[in-house]
PDB file of N, CA and C in Angstrom:
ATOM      1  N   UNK A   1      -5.659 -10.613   6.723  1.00  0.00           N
ATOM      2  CA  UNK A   1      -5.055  -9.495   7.416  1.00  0.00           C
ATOM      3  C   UNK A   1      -4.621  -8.449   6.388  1.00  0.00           C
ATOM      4  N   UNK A   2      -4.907  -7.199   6.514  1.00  0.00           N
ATOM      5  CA  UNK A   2      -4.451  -6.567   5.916  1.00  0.00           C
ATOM      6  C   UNK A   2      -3.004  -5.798   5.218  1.00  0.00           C
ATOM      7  N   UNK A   3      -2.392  -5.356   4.454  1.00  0.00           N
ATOM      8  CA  UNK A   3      -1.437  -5.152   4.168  1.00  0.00           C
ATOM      9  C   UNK A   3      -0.569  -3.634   4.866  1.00  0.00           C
ATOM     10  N   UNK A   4       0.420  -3.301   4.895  1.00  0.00           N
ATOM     11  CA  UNK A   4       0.731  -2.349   5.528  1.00  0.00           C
ATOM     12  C   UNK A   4       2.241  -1.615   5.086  1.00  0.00           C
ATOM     13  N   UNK A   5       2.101  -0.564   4.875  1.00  0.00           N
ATOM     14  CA  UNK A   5       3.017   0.223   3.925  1.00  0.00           C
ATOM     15  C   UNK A   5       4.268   0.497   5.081  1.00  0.00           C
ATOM     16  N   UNK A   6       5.569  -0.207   5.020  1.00  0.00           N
ATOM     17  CA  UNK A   6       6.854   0.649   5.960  1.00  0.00           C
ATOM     18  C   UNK A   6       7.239   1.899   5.812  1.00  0.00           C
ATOM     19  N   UNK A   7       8.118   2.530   6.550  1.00  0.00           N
ATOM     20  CA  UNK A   7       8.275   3.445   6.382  1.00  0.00           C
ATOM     21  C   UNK A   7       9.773   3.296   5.269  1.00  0.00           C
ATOM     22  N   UNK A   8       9.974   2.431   4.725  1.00  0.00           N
ATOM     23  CA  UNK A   8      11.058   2.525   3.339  1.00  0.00           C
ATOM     24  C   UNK A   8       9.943   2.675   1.949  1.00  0.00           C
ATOM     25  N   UNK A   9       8.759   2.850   2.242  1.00  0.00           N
ATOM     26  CA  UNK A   9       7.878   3.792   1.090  1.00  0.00           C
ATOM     27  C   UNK A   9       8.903   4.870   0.508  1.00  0.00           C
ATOM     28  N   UNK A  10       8.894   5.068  -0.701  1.00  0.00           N
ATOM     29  CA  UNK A  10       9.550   6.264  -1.365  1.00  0.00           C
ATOM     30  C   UNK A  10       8.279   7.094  -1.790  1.00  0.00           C
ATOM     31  N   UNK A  11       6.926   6.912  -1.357  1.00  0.00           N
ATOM     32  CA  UNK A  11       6.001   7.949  -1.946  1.00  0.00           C
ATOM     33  C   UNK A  11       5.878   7.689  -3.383  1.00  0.00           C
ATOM     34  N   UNK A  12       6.130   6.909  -4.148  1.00  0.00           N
ATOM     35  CA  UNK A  12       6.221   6.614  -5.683  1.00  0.00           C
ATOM     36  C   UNK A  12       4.932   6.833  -6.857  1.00  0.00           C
ATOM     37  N   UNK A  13       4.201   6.127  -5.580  1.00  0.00           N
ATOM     38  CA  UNK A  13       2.698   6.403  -5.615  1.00  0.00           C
ATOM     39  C   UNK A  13       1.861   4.817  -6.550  1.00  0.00           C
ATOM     40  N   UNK A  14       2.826   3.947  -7.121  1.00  0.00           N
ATOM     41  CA  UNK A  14       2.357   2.690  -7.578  1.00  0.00           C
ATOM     42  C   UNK A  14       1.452   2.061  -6.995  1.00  0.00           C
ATOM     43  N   UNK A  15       1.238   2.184  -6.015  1.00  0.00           N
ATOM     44  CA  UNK A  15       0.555   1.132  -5.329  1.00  0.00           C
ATOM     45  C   UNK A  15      -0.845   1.245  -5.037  1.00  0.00           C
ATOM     46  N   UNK A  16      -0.996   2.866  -5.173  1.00  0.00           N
ATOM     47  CA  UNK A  16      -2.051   3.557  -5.214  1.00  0.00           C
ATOM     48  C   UNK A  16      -2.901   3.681  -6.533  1.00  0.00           C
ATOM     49  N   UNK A  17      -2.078   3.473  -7.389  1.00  0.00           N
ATOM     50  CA  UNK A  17      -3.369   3.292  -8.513  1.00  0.00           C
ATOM     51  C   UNK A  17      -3.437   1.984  -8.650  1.00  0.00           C
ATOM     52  N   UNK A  18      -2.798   0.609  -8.267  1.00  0.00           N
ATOM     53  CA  UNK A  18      -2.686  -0.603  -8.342  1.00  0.00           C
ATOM     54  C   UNK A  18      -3.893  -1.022  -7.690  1.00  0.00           C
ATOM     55  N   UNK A  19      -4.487  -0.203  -6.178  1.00  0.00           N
ATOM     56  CA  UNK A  19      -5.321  -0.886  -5.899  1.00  0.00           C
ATOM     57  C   UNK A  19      -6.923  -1.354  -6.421  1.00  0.00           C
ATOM     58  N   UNK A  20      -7.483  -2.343  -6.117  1.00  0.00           N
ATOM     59  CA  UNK A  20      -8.745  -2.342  -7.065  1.00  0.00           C
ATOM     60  C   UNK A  20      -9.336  -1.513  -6.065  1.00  0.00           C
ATOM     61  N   UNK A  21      -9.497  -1.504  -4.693  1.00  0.00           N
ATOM     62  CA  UNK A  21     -10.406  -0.827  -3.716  1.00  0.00           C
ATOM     63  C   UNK A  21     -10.479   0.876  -3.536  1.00  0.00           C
ATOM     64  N   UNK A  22      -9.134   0.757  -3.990  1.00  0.00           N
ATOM     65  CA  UNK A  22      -8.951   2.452  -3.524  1.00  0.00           C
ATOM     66  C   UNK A  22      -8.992   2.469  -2.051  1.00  0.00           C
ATOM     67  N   UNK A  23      -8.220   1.465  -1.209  1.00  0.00           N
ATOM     68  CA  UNK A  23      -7.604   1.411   0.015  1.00  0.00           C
ATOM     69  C   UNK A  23      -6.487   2.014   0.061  1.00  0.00           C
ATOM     70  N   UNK A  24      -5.614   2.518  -0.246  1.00  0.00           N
ATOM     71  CA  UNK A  24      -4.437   3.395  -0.264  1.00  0.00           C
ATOM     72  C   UNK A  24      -4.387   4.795  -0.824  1.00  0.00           C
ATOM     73  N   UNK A  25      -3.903   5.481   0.544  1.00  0.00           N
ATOM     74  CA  UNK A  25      -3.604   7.112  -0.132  1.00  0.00           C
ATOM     75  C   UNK A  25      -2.198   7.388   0.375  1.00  0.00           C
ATOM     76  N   UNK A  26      -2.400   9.191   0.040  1.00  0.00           N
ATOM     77  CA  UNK A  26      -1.004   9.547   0.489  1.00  0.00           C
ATOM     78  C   UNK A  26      -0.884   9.879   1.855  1.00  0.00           C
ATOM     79  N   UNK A  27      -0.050   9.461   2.435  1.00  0.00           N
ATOM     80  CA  UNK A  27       0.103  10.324   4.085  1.00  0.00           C
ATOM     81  C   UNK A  27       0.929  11.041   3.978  1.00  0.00           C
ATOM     82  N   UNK A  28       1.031  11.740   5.166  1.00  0.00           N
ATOM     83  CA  UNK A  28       2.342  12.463   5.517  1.00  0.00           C
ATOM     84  C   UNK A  28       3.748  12.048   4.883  1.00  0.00           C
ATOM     85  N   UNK A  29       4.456  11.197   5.819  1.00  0.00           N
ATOM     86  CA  UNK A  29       5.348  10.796   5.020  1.00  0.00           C
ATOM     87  C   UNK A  29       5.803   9.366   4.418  1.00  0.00           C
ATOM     88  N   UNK A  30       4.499   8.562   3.894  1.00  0.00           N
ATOM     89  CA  UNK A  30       4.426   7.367   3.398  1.00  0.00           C
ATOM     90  C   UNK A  30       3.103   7.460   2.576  1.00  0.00           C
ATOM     91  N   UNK A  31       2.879   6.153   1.575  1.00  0.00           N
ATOM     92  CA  UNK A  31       1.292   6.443   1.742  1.00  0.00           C
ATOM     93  C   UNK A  31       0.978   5.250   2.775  1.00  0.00           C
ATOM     94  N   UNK A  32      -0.174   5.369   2.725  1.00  0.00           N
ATOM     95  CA  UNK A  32      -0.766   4.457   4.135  1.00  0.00           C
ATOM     96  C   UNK A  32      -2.141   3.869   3.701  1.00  0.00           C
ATOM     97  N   UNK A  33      -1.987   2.513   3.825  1.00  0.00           N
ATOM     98  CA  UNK A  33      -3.746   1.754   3.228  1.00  0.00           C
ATOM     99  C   UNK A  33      -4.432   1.779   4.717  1.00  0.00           C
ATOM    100  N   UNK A  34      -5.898   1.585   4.303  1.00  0.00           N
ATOM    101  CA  UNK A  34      -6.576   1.571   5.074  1.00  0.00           C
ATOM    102  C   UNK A  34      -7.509  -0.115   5.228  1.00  0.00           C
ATOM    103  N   UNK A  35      -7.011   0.320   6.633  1.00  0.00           N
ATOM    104  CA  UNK A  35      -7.176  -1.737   7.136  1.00  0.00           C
ATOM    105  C   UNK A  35      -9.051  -2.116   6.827  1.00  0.00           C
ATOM    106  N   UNK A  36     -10.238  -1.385   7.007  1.00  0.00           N
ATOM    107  CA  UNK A  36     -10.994  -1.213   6.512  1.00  0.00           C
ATOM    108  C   UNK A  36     -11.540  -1.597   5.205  1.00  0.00           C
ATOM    109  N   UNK A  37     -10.770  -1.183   4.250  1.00  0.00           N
ATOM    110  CA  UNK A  37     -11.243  -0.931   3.039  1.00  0.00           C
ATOM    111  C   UNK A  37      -9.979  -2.102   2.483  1.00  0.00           C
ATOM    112  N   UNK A  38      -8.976  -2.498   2.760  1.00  0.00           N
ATOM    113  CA  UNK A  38      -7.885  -3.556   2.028  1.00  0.00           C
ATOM    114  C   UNK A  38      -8.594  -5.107   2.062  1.00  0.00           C
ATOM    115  N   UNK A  39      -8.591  -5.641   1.013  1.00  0.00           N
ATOM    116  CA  UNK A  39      -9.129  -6.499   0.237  1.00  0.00           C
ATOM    117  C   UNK A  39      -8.526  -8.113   0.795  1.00  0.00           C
ATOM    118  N   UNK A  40      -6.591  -7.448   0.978  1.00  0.00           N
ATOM    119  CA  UNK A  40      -5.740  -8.143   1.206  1.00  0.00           C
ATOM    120  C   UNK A  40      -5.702  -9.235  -0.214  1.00  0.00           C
ATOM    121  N   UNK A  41      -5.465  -8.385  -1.408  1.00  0.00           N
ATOM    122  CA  UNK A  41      -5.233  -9.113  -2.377  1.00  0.00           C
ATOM    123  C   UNK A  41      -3.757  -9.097  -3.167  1.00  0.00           C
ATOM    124  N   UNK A  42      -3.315  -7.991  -2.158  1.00  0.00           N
ATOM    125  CA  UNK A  42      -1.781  -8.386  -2.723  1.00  0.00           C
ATOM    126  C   UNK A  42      -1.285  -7.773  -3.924  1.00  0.00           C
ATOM    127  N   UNK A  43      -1.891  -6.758  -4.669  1.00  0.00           N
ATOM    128  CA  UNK A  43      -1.907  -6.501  -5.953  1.00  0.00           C
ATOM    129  C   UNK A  43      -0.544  -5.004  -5.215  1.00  0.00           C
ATOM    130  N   UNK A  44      -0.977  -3.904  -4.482  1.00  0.00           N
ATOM    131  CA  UNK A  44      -0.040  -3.164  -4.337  1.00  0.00           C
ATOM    132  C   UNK A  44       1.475  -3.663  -3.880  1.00  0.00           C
ATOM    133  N   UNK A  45       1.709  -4.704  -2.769  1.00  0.00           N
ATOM    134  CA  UNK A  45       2.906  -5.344  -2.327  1.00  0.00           C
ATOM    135  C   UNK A  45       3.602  -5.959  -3.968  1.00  0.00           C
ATOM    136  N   UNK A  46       3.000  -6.763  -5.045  1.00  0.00           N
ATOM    137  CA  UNK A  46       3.208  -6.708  -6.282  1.00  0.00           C
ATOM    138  C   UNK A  46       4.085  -5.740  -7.178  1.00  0.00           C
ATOM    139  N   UNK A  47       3.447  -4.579  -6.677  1.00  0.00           N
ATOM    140  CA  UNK A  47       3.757  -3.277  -7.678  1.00  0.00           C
ATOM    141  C   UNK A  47       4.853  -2.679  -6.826  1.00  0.00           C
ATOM    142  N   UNK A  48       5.290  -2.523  -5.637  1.00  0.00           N
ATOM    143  CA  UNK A  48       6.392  -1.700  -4.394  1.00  0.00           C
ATOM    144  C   UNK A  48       7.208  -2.106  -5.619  1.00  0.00           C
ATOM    145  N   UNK A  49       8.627  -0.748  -5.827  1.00  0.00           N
ATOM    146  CA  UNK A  49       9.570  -1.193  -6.045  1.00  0.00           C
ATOM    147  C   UNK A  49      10.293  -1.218  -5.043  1.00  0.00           C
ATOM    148  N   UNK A  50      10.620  -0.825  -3.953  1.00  0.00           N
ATOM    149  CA  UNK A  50      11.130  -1.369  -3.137  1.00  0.00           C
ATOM    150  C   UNK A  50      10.708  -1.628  -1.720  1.00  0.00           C
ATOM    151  N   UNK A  51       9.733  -2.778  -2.228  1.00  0.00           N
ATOM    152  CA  UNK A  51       8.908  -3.611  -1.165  1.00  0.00           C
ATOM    153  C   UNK A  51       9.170  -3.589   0.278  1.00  0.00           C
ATOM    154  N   UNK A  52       8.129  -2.282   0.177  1.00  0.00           N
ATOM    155  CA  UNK A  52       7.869  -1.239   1.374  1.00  0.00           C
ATOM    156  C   UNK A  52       6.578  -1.700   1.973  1.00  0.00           C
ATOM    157  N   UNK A  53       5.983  -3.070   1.052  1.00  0.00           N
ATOM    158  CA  UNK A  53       4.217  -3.507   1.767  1.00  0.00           C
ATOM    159  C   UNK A  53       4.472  -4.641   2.078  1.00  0.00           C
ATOM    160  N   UNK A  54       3.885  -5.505   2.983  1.00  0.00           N
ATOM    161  CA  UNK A  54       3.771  -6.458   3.361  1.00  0.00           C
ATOM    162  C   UNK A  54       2.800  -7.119   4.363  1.00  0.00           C
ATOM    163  N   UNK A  55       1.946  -8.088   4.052  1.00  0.00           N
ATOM    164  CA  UNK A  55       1.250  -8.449   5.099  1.00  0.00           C
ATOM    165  C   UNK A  55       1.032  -8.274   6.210  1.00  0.00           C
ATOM    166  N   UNK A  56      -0.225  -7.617   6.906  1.00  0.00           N
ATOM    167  CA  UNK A  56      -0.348  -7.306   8.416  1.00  0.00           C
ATOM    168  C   UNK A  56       0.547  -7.587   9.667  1.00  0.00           C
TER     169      UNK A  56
END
């Protein structure tokens, strides 16, 4: 299942170069991965500093 960014994202942007897929960008007002393209390897939820990702 894929991973999924809350809305306690600070926009930091870690998680986005963390990914190997390049499943995560910026949104509006979070960034937001894409269920599609997420690997579900856990590497961005890793990097949150304040673990704003979490499993589907």
């Amino acid at each position: 299942m894929p991973h999924k960014i809350s809305d306690e994202c600070i926009k930091c942007g870690a998680c986005e170069s963390t990914c190997p897929v390049s499943a995560i960008s910026e949104g509006e007002n979070t960034y937001v991965i894409d269920p599609d393209t997420c690997i579900d390897c856990g590497a961005c939820a890793a990097q949150c500093p304040v673990s704003a990702i979490s499993e589907g």
